[in-house]
Protein backbone atom coordinates (compact mmCIF):
# COMPACT_ATOMS: atom_id res chain seq x y z
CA UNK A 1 -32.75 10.32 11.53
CA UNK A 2 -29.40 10.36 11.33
CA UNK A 3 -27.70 7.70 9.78
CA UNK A 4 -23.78 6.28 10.60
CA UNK A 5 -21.19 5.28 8.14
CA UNK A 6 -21.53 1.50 7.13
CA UNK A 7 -19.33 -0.66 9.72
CA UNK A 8 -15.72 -0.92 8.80
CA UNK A 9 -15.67 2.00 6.47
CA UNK A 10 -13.90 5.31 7.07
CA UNK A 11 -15.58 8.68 6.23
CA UNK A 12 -12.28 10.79 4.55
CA UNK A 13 -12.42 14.50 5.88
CA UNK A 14 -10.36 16.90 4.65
CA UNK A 15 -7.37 16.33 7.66
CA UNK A 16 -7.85 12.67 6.81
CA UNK A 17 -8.02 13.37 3.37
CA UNK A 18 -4.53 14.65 3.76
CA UNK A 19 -3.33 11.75 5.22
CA UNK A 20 -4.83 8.99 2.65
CA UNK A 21 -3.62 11.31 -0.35
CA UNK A 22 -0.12 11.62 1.19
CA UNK A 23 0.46 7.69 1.78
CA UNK A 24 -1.16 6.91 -1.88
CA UNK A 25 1.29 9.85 -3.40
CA UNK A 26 4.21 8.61 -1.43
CA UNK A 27 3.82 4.83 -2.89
CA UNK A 28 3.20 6.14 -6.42
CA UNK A 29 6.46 8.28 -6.00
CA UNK A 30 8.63 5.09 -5.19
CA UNK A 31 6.97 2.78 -7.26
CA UNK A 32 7.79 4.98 -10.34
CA UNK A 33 11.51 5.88 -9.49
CA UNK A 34 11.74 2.01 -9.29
CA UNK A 35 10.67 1.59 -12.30
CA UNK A 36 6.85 0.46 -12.06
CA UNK A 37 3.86 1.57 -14.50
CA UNK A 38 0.48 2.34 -12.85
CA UNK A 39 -2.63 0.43 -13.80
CA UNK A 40 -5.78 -0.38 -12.67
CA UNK A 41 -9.06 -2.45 -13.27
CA UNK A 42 -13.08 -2.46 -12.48
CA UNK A 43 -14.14 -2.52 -9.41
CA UNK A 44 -15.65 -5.25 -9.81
CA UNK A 45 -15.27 -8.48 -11.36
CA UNK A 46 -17.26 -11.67 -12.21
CA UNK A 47 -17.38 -14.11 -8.85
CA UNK A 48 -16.07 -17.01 -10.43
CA UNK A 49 -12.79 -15.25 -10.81
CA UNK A 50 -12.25 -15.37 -7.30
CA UNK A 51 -13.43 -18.54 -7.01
CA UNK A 52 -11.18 -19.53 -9.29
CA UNK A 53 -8.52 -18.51 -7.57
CA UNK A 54 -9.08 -19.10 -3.98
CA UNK A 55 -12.17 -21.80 -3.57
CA UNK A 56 -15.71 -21.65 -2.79
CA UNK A 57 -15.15 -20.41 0.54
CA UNK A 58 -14.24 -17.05 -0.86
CA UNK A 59 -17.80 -16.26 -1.50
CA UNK A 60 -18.37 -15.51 2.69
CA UNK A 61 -15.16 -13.37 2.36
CA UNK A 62 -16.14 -10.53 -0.03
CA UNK A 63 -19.47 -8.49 -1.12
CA UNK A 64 -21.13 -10.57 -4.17
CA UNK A 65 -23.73 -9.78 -5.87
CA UNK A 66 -26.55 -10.34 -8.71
CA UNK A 67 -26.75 -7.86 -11.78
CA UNK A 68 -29.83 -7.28 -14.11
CA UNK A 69 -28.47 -10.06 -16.24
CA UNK A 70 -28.45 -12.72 -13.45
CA UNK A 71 -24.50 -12.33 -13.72
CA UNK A 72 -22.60 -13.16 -10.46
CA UNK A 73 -20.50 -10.05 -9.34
CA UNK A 74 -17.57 -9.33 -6.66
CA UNK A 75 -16.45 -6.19 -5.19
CA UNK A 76 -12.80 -6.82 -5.72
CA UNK A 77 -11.33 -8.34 -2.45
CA UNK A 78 -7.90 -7.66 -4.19
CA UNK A 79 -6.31 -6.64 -7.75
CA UNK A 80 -4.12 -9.87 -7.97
CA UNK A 81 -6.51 -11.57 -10.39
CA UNK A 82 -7.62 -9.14 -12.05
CA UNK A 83 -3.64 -8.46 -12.90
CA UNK A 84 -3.67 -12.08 -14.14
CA UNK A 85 -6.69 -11.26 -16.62
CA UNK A 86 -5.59 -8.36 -18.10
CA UNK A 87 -1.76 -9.66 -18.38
CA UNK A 88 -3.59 -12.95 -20.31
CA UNK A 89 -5.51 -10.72 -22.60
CA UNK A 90 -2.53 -8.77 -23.99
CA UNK A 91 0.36 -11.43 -23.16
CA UNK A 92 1.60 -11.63 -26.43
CA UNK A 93 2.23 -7.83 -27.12
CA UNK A 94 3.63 -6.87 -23.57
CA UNK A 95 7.20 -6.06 -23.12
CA UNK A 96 9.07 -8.50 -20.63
CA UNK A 97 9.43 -8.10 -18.00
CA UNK A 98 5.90 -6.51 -16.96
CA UNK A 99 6.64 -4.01 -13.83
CA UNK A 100 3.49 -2.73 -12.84
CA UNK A 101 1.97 -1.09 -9.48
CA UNK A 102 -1.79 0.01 -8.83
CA UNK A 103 -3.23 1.38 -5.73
CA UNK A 104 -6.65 -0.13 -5.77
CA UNK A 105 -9.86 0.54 -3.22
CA UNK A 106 -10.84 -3.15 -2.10
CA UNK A 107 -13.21 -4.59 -0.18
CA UNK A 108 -13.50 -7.61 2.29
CA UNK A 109 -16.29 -8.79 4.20
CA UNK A 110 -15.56 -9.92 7.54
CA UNK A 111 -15.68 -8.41 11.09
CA UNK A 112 -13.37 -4.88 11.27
CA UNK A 113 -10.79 -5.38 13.53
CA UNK A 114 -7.73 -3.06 14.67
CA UNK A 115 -5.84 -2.60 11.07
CA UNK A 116 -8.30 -4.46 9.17
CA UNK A 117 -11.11 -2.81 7.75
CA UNK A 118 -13.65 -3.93 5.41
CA UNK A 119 -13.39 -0.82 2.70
CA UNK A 120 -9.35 0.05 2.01
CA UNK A 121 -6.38 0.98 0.16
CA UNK A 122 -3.86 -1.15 -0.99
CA UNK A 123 -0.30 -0.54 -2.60
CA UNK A 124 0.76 -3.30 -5.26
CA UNK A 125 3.81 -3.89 -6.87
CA UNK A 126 4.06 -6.60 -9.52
CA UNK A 127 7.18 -8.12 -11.31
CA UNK A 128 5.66 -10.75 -14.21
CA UNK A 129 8.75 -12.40 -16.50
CA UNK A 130 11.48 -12.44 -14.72
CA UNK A 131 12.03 -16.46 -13.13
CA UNK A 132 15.25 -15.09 -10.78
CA UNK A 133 15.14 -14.20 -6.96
CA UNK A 134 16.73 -11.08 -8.22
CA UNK A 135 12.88 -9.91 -9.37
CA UNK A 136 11.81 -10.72 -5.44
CA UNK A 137 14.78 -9.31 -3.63
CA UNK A 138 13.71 -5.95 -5.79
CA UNK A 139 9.90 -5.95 -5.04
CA UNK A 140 10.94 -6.50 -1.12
CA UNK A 141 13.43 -3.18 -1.87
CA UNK A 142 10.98 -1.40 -3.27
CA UNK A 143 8.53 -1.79 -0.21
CA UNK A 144 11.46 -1.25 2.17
CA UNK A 145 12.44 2.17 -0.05
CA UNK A 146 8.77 3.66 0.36
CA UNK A 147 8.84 2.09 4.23
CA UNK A 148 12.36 4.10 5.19
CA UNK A 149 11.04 7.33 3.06
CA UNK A 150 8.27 7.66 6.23
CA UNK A 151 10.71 7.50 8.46
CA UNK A 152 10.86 3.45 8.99
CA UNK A 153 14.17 2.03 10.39
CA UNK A 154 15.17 -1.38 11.23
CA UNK A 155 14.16 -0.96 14.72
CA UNK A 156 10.80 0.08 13.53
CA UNK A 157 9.69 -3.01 11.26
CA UNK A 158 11.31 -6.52 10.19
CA UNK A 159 10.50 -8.61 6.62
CA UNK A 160 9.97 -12.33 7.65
CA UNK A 161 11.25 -14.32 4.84
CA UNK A 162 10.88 -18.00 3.83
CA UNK A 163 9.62 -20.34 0.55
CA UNK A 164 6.94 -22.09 0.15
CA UNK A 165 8.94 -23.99 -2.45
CA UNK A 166 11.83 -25.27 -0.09
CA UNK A 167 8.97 -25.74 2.47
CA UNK A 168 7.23 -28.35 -0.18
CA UNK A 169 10.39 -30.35 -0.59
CA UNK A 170 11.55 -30.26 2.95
CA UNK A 171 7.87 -31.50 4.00
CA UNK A 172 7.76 -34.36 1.39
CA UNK A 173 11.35 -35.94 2.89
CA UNK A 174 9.41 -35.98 6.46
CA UNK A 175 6.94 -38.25 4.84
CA UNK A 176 4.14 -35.46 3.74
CA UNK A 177 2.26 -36.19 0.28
CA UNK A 178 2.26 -33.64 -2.12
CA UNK A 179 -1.72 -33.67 -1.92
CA UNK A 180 -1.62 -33.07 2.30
CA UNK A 181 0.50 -29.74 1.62
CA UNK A 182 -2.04 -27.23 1.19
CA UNK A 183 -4.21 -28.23 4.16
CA UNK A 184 -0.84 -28.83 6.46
CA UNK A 185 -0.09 -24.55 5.24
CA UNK A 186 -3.49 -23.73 6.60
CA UNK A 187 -2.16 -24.89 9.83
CA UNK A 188 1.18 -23.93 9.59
CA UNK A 189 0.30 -20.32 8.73
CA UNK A 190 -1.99 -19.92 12.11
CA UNK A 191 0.95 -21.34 14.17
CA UNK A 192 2.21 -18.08 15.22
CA UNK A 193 -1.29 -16.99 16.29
CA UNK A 194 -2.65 -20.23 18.20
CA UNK A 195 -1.46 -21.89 21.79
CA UNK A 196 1.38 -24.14 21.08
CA UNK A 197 -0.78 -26.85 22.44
CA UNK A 198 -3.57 -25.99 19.63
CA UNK A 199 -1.31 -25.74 16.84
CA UNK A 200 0.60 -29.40 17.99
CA UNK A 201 -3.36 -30.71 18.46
CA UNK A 202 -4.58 -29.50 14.75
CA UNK A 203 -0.93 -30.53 13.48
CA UNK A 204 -1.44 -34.12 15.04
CA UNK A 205 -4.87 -34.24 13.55
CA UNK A 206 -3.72 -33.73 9.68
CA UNK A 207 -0.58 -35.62 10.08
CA UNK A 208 -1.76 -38.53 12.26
CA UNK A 209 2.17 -40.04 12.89
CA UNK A 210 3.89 -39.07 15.94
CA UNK A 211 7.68 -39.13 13.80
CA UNK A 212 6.07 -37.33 11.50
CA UNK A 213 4.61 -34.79 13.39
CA UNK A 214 7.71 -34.76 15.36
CA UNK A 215 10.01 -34.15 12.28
CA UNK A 216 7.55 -30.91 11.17
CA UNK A 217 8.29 -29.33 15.12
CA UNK A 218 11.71 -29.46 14.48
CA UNK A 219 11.51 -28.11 11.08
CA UNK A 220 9.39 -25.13 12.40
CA UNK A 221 11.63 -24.10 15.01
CA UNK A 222 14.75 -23.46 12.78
CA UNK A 223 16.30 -19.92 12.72
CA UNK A 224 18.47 -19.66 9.81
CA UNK A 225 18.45 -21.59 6.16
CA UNK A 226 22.12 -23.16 7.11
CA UNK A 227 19.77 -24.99 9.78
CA UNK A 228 17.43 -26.71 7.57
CA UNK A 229 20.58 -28.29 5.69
CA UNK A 230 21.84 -29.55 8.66
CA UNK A 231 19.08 -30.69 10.31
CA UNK A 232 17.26 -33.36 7.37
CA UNK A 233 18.56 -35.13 4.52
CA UNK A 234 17.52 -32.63 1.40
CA UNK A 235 16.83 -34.24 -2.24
CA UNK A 236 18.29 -32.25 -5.32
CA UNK A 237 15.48 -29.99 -5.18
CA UNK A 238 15.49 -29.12 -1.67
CA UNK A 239 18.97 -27.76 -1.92
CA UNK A 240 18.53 -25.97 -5.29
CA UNK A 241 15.26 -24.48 -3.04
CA UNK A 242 17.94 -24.06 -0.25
CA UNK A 243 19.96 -22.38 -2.23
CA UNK A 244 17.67 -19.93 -4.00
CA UNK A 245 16.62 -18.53 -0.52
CA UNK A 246 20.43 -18.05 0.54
CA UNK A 247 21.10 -16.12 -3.43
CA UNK A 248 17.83 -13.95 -2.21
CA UNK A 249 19.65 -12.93 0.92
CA UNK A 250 22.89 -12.01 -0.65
CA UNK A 251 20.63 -10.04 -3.08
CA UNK A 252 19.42 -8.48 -0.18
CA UNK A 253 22.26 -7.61 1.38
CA UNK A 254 23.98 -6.09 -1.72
CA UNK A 255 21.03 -3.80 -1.89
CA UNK A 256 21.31 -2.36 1.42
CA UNK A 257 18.55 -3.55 3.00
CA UNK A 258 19.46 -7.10 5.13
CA UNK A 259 19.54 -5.15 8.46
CA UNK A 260 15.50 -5.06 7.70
CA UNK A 261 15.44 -8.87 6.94
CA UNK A 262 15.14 -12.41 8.81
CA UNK A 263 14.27 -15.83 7.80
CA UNK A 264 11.55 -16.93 9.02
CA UNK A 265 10.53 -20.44 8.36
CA UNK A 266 6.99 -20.19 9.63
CA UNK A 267 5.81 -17.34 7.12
CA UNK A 268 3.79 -19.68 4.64
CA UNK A 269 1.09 -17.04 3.63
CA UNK A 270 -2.41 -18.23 3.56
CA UNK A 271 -3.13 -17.88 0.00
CA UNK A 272 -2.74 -21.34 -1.99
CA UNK A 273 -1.20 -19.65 -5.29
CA UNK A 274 2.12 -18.93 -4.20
CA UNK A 275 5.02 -21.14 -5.38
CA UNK A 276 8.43 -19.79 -3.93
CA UNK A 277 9.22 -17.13 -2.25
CA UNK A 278 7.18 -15.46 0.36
CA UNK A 279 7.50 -12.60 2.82
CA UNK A 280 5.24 -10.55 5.66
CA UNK A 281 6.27 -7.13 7.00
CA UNK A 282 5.52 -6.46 10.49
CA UNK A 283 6.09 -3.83 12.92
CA UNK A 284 9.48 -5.03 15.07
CA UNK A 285 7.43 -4.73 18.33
CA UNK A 286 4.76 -7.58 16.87
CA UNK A 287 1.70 -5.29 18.64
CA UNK A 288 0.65 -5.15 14.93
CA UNK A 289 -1.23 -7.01 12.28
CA UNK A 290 0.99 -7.64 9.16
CA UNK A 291 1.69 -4.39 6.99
CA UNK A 292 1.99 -5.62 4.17
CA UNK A 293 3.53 -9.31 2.47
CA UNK A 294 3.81 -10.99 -0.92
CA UNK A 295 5.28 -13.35 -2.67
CA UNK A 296 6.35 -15.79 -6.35
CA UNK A 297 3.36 -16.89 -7.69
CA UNK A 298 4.50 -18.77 -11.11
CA UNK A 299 1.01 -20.75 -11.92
CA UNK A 300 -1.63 -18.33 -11.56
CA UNK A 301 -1.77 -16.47 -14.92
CA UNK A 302 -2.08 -20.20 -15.75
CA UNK A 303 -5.09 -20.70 -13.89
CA UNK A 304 -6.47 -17.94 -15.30
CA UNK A 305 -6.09 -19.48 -18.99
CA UNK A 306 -3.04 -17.88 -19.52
CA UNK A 307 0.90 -19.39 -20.19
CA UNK A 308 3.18 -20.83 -17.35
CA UNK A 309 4.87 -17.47 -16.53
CA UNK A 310 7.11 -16.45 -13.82
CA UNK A 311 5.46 -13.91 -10.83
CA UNK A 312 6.18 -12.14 -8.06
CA UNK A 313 5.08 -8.88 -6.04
CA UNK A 314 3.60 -7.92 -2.93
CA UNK A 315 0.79 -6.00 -1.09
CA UNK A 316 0.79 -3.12 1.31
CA UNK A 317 -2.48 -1.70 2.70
CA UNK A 318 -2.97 1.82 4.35
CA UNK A 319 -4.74 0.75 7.85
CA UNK A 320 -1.88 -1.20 10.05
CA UNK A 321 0.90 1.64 7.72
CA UNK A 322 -0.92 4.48 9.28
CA UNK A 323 -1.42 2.84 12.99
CA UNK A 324 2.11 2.15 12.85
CA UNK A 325 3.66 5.54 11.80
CA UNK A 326 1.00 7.44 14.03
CA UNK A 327 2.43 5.37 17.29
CA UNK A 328 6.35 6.43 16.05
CA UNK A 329 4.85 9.63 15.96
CA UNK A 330 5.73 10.17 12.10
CA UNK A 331 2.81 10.88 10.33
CA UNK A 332 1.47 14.43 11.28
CA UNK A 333 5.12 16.01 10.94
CA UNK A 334 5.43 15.05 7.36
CA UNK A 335 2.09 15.42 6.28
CA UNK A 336 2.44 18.69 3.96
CA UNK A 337 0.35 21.93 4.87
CA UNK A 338 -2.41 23.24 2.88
CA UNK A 339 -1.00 26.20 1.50
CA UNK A 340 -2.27 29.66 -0.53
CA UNK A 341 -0.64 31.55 -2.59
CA UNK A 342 -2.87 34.72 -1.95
CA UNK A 343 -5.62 35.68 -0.17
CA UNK A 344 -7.55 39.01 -0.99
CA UNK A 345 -9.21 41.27 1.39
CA UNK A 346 -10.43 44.63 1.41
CA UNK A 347 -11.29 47.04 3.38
CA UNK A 348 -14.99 47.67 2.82
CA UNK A 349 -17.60 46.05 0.85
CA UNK A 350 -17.60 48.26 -2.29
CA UNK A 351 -14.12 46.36 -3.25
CA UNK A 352 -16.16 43.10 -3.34
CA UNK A 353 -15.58 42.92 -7.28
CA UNK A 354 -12.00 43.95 -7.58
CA UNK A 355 -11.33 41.11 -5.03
CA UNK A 356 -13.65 38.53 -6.97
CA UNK A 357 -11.71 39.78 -10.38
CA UNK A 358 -8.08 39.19 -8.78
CA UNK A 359 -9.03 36.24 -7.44
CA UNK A 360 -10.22 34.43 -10.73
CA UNK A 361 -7.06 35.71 -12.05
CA UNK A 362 -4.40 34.42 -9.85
CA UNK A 363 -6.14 31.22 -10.20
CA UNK A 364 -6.22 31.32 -14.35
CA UNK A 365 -2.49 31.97 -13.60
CA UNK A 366 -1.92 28.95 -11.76
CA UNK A 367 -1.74 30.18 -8.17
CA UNK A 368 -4.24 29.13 -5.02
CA UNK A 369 -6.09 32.27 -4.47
CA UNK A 370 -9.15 32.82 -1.97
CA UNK A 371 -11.33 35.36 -0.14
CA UNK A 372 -13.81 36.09 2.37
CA UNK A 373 -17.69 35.82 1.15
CA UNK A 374 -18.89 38.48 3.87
CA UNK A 375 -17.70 41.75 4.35
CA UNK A 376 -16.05 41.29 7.74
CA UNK A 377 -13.21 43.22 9.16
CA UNK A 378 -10.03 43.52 8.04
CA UNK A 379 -8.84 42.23 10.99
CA UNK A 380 -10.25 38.95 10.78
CA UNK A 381 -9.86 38.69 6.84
CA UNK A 382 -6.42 39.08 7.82
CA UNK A 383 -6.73 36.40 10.88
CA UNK A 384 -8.53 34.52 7.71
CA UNK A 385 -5.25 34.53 5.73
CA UNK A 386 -3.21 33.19 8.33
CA UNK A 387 -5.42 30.26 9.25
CA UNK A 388 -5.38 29.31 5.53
CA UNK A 389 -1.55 29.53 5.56
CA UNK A 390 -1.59 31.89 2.65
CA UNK A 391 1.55 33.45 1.86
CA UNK A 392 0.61 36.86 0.89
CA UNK A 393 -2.48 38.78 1.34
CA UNK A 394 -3.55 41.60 -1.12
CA UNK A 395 -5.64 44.26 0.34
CA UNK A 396 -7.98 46.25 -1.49
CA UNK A 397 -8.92 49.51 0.28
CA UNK A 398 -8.72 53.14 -0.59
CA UNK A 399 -5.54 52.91 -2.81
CA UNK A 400 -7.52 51.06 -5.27
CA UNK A 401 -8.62 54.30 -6.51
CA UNK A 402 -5.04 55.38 -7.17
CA UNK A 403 -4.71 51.57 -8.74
CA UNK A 404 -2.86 50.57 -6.02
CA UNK A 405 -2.67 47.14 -4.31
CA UNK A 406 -1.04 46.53 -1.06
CA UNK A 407 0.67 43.49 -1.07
CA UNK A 408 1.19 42.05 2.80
CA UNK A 409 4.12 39.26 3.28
CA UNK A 410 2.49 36.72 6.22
CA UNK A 411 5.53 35.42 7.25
CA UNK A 412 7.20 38.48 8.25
CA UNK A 413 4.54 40.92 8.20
CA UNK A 414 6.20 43.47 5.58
CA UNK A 415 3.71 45.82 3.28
CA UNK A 416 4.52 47.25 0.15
CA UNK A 417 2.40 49.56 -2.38
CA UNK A 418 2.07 48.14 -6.18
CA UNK A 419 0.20 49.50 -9.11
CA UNK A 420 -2.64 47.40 -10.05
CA UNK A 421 -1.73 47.06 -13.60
CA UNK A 422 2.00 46.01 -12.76
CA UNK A 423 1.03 43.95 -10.18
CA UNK A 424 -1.31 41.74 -12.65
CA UNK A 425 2.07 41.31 -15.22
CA UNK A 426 4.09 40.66 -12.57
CA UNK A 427 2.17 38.17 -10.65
CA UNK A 428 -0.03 36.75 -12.84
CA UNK A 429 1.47 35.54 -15.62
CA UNK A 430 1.43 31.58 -15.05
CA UNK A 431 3.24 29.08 -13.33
C-alpha cells in the first residue's frame, strides 16, 4: 500500500532541497551582515503559551497534544513566544538591544491553501530594546535587503505600512471605547478581503451608530498620514502617533528603500499583541497571499511574566517567497549548481581500488570527489562526470602502471599526464 505525504506537507527532494537550502542560506546571509544573532527553540512548547498569547481559539489553529505526563503540548505555530520566554529567562544578563533572527519549521493546522501550508519555514528578525521607529524602519530594511538580493524590485512587491497605535487614538475620537478595539481590528483586518457590502454589514453590527460607522469609512479610505490630520480633530496622542509614522517614513527614505513603501491605513494585522507599528509585504500585482509582515509589539514579554520592554520584528515564510520569485522567473537561475571537484574513472575493473583510494583522499583533502560503482565504459563514466558537473575527471587506465594519472579538464576537454605521487602533493593537500 502505498502511502501519500500528510496533506499540506512538502516532501524535500534533492532539486527542492536546493531550493529550501538556498532561500534559508540567503536570509541567514542578510540577517547576519545586518547585524542579527541566530537562535532557536523546541519544537514544541507547552499549550498554554499560546493560549496565552492569542486566546482559546488558538487551540483549533495548531497540532496539540497530550504527553506521558498528562502535559498539554503545541507544535509551535510560530517562534514569537517562545522569543518572549527565553528573552524573560535571561533578561537581566542580555546586552541591549537584543538583535536576533531564527529560521524556525512551524506548523499550523488549517486547510492548505495556495502559499499557505500547514508544515513551513519561516524567516524572523527580532529587534527587543530599542523604543524608536528607527529599530522598525531597520527590520523593514532588512527584509527589503534579502527581498532585492533575489532579484525583487519595486515593481515586483510593495510594504503596506500603518499603526495600530495611531489607529487606537484616531478610533477613540470617533467615539470607539478602548474595550471595542480589538473586536472592531478583527473586522478591519478582513476589509480588504470581504464585499464592501459585508465589511460595512459586520462594521454596522459592532459599532451600532450610523456617525460612527460613518466616521470609521472615512478613516479607512485615507491614502497618506497628512490625510488623517486633516480629516479629524487628533488629541495629543494622536499626533505624537501621527508623527511617529511620518519619522518612520523619513527613516525609510534615508535608507533607500521608500520607492518599496506605502501607507496603508487598513493593514491592522490580525494578531492582538501588536502596539505600534505594523507592516505586510505583498507581491505589487496583489495575485498573492502576504509574504511576509510584522510589527512593535511593546507588552508581550510582559504577558509572558517578563518587564515592559520595547519590540519589534517581522516574519517571512518560504511558500508565497518561492511562488512569487518562480512566476518572475528568478528562482532556477540563481539557484547554485551541484558541483564536483573530481570524478575518477578507469578504464577497466582491475583499477577499482586505485579509484576507491583517490577518492577517499580528495575528500580527506577537502574536495567533492565521486565514482562509478560498476565497471561501465569509459565512455559513460565520462558522460557520468559531466552530468555531475565535475570539474575534472581522473582516469585510471594503463598509465597507472607507469604511476601515471590522466587528469581530463571538463570544461574544455584538455588531457594532461601526471605522476601519481605528484599528483597526490599537488592536489591533495587541503582546502
Amino acid at each position: 500500500m502505498k502511502i501519500p505525504p500528510v496533506k499540506g506537507t512538502r516532501d524535500f527532494y534533492p532539486q527542492d532541497m536546493a531550493v529550501r537550502n538556498w532561500i534559508i542560506d540567503g536570509w541567514k546571509k542578510v540577517s547576519l551582515r545586518n547585524g542579527f544573532e541566530e537562535y532557536d527553540g523546541p519544537i514544541f512548547e507547552y499549550l498554554k503559551m499560546f493560549q496565552l498569547k492569542s486566546g482559546d481559539e488558538i487551540v483549533e489553529q495548531l497540532f496539540s497534544l497530550t504527553d506521558r505526563g498528562g502535559r498539554e503540548l503545541a507544535l509551535r505555530p510560530e517562534i514569537t513566544p517562545t522569543l518572549a520566554r527565553m528573552v524573560n529567562q535571561k533578561i537581566n544578563s542580555l546586552t541591549k538591544p537584543i538583535k536576533w533572527f531564527s529560521v524556525p519549521r512551524l506548523f499550523r493546522a488549517e486547510r492548505p491553501q495556495k502559499g499557505r501550508l500547514r508544515e513551513f519555514f519561516q524567516w524572523n528578525i527580532d529587534i527587543i530594546g530599542i523604543d524608536d521607529v528607527l529599530a522598525d524602519a531597520e527590520t523593514i530594511f532588512c527584509a527589503l535587503d534579502y527581498l532585492q538580493q533575489v532579484g525583487l524590485t519595486s515593481d515586483d512587491i510593495v510594504v503596506k505600512i500603518s499603526s495600530r497605535k495611531m489607529l487606537a487614538e484616531v478610533l477613540q475620537t470617533t467615539g470607539i471605547a478602548e474595550k471595542e478595539l480589538e473586536a472592531l481590528y478583527a473586522i478591519l483586518d478582513k476589509r480588504s478581503r470581504l464585499p464592501i457590502e459585508t465589511f460595512e454589514r459586520m462594521l454596522s453590527e459592532t459599532v451600532g451608530d450610523k456617525e460612527g460607522c460613518r466616521k470609521i469609512l472615512e478613516l479607512m479610505s485615507v491614502e497618506s498620514v497628512e490625510q488623517v490630520s486633516s480629516l479629524f480633530e487628533l488629541s495629543e496622542k494622536a499626533k505624537k502617533s501621527v508623527d511617529e509614522l511620518q519619522r518612520l517614513f523619513e527613516l525609510l527614505r534615508t535608507m533607500g528603500i521608500a520607492d518599496f513603501c506605502v501607507f496603508d491605513i487598513g493593514v491592522v494585522r490580525g494578531l492582538a499583541y501588536y502596539t505600534g507599528i505594523v507592516y505586510e509585504i505583498y507581491d505589487r500585482a496583489g495575485e498573492l497571499r502576504a509574504i511576509g509582515g510584522g510589527g512593535r509589539y511593546d507588552d508581550l514579554l510582559k504577558q509572558f511574566g517578563g518587564p515592559t520592554i520595547a519590540a519589534t520584528g517581522f516574519g517571512i515564510g518560504d511558500c508565497v517567497l518561492e511562488i512569487l520569485l518562480r512566476e518572475k522567473g528568478l528562482l532556477d537561475k540563481q539557484l547554485p549548481k551541484s558541483r564536483l571537484d573530481y570524478f575518477i574513472a578507469c578504464v577497466d575493473k582491475v583499477y577499482e581500488e586505485a579509484v576507491v583510494k583517490l577518492a577517499m583522499k580528495l575528500r580527506l583533502a577537502g574536495y567533492a570527489a565521486n565514482f562509478s560503482y560498476k565497471p561501465v565504459k569509459l565512455k559513460k563514466q565520462l558522460k557520468d562526470a559531466s552530468e555531475q558537473n565535475a570539474q575534472k575527471c581522473i582516469i585510471i587506465g594503463d598509465e597507472f602502471k607507469n604511476n601515471e594519472l590522466v587528469v581530463k579538464d571538463m570544461a574544455t576537454g584538455r588531457q594532461e599526464l601526471i605522476d601519481y605521487d605528484e599528483f597526490l602533493v599537488q592536489y591533495t593537500k587541503s582546502k
